[in-house]
C-alpha atoms as a PDB file:
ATOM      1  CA  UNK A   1       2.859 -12.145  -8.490  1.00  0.00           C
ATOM      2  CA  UNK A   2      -0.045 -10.523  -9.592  1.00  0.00           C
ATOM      3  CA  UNK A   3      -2.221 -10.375 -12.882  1.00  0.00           C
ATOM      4  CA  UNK A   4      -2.038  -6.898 -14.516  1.00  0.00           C
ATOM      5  CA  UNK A   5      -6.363  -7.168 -13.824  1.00  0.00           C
ATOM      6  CA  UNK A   6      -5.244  -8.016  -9.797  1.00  0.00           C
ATOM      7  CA  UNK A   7      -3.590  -5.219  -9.671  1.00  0.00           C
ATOM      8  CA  UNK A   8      -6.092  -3.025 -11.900  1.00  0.00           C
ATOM      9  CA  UNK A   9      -8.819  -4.245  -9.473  1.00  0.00           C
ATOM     10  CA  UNK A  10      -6.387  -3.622  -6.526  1.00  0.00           C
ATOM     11  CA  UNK A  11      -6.196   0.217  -7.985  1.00  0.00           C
ATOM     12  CA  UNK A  12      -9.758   0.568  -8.209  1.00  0.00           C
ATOM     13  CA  UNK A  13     -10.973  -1.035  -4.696  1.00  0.00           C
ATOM     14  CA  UNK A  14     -14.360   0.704  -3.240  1.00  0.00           C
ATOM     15  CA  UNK A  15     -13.283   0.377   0.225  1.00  0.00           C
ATOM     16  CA  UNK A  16     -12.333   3.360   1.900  1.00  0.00           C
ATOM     17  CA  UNK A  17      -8.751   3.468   2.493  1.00  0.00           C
ATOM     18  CA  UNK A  18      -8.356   3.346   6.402  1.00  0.00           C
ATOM     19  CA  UNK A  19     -10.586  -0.556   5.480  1.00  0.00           C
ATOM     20  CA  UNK A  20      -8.034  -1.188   2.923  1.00  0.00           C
ATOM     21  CA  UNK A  21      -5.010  -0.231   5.440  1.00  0.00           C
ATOM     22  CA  UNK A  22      -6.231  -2.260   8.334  1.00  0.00           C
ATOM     23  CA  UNK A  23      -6.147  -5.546   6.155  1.00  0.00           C
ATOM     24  CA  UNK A  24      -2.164  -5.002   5.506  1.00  0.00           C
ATOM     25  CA  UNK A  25      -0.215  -6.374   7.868  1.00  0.00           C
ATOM     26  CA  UNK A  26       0.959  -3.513  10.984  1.00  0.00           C
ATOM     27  CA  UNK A  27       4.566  -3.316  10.111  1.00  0.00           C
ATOM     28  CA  UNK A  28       3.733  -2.895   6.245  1.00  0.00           C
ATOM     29  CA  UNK A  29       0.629  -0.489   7.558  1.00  0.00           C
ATOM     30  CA  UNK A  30       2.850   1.239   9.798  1.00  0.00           C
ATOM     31  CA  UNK A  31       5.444   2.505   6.815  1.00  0.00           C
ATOM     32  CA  UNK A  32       1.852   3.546   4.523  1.00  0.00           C
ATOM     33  CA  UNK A  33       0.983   5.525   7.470  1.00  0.00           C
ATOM     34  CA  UNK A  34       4.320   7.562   7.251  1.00  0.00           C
ATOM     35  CA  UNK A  35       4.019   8.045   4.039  1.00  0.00           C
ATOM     36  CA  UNK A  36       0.588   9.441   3.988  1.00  0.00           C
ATOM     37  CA  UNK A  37       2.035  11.886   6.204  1.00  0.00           C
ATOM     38  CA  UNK A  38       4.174  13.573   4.062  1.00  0.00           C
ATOM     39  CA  UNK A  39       7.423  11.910   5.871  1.00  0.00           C
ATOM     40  CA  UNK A  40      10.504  10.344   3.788  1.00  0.00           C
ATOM     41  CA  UNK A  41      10.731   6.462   3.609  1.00  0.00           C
ATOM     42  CA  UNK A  42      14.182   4.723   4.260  1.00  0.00           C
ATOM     43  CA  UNK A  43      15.758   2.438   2.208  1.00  0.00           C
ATOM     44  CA  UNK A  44      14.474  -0.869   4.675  1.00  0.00           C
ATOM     45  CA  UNK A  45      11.245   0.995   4.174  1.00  0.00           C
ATOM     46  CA  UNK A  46      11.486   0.409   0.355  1.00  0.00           C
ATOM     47  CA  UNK A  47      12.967  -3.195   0.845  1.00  0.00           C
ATOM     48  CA  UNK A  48       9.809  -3.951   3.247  1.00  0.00           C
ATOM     49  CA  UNK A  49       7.334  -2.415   0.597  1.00  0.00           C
ATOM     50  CA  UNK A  50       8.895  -4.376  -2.432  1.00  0.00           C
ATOM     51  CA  UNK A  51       7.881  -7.815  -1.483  1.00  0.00           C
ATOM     52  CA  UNK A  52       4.474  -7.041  -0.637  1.00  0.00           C
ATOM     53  CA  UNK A  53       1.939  -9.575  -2.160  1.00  0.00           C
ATOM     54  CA  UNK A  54      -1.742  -9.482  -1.281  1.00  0.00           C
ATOM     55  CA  UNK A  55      -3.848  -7.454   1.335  1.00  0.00           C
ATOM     56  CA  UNK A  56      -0.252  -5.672   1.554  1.00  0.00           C
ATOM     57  CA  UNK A  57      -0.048  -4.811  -1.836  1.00  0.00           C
ATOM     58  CA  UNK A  58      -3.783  -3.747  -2.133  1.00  0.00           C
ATOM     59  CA  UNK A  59      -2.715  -1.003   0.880  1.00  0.00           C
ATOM     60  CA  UNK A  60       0.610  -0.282  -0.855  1.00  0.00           C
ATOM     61  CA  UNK A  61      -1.139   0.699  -4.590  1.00  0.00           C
ATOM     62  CA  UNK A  62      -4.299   2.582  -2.794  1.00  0.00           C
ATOM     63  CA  UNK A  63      -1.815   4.746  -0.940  1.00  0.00           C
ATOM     64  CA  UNK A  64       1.011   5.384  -3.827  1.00  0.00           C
ATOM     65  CA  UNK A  65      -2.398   6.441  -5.567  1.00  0.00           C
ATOM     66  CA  UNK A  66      -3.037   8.991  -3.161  1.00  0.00           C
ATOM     67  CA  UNK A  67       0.150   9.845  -2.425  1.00  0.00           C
ATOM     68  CA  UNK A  68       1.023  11.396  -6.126  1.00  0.00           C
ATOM     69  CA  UNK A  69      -2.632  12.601  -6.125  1.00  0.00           C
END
């Protein structure tokens, strides 16, 4: 699990986000995708999303960020 300051640092990664989506893994990349197009998540989405750790979770915060932007 991460630190509240992994996942503060996570939030606040320079990379551009197309850098930060290529380092999750393609099934996890492949659901961001979707929903940076505007299109509803299923529920296995959700399940698939909720054990990300890592490069996964980096992807998952940067795009929930721009998501409710």
């Amino acid at each position: 699990m991460m630190s509240m300051s992994e996942l503060r640092q996570a939030a606040c990664d320079p990379r551009p986000l197309p850098t930060v989506l290529a380092a999750a893994r393609p099934a996890v990349a492949a659901i961001l995708d979707r929903a940076l197009d505007g299109r509803e998540l299923s529920f296995e989405d959700g399940l698939a999303l909720l054990g990300t750790t890592g490069s996964d979770l980096t992807a998952l915060i940067r795009v929930a960020d721009r998501v409710r932007s």
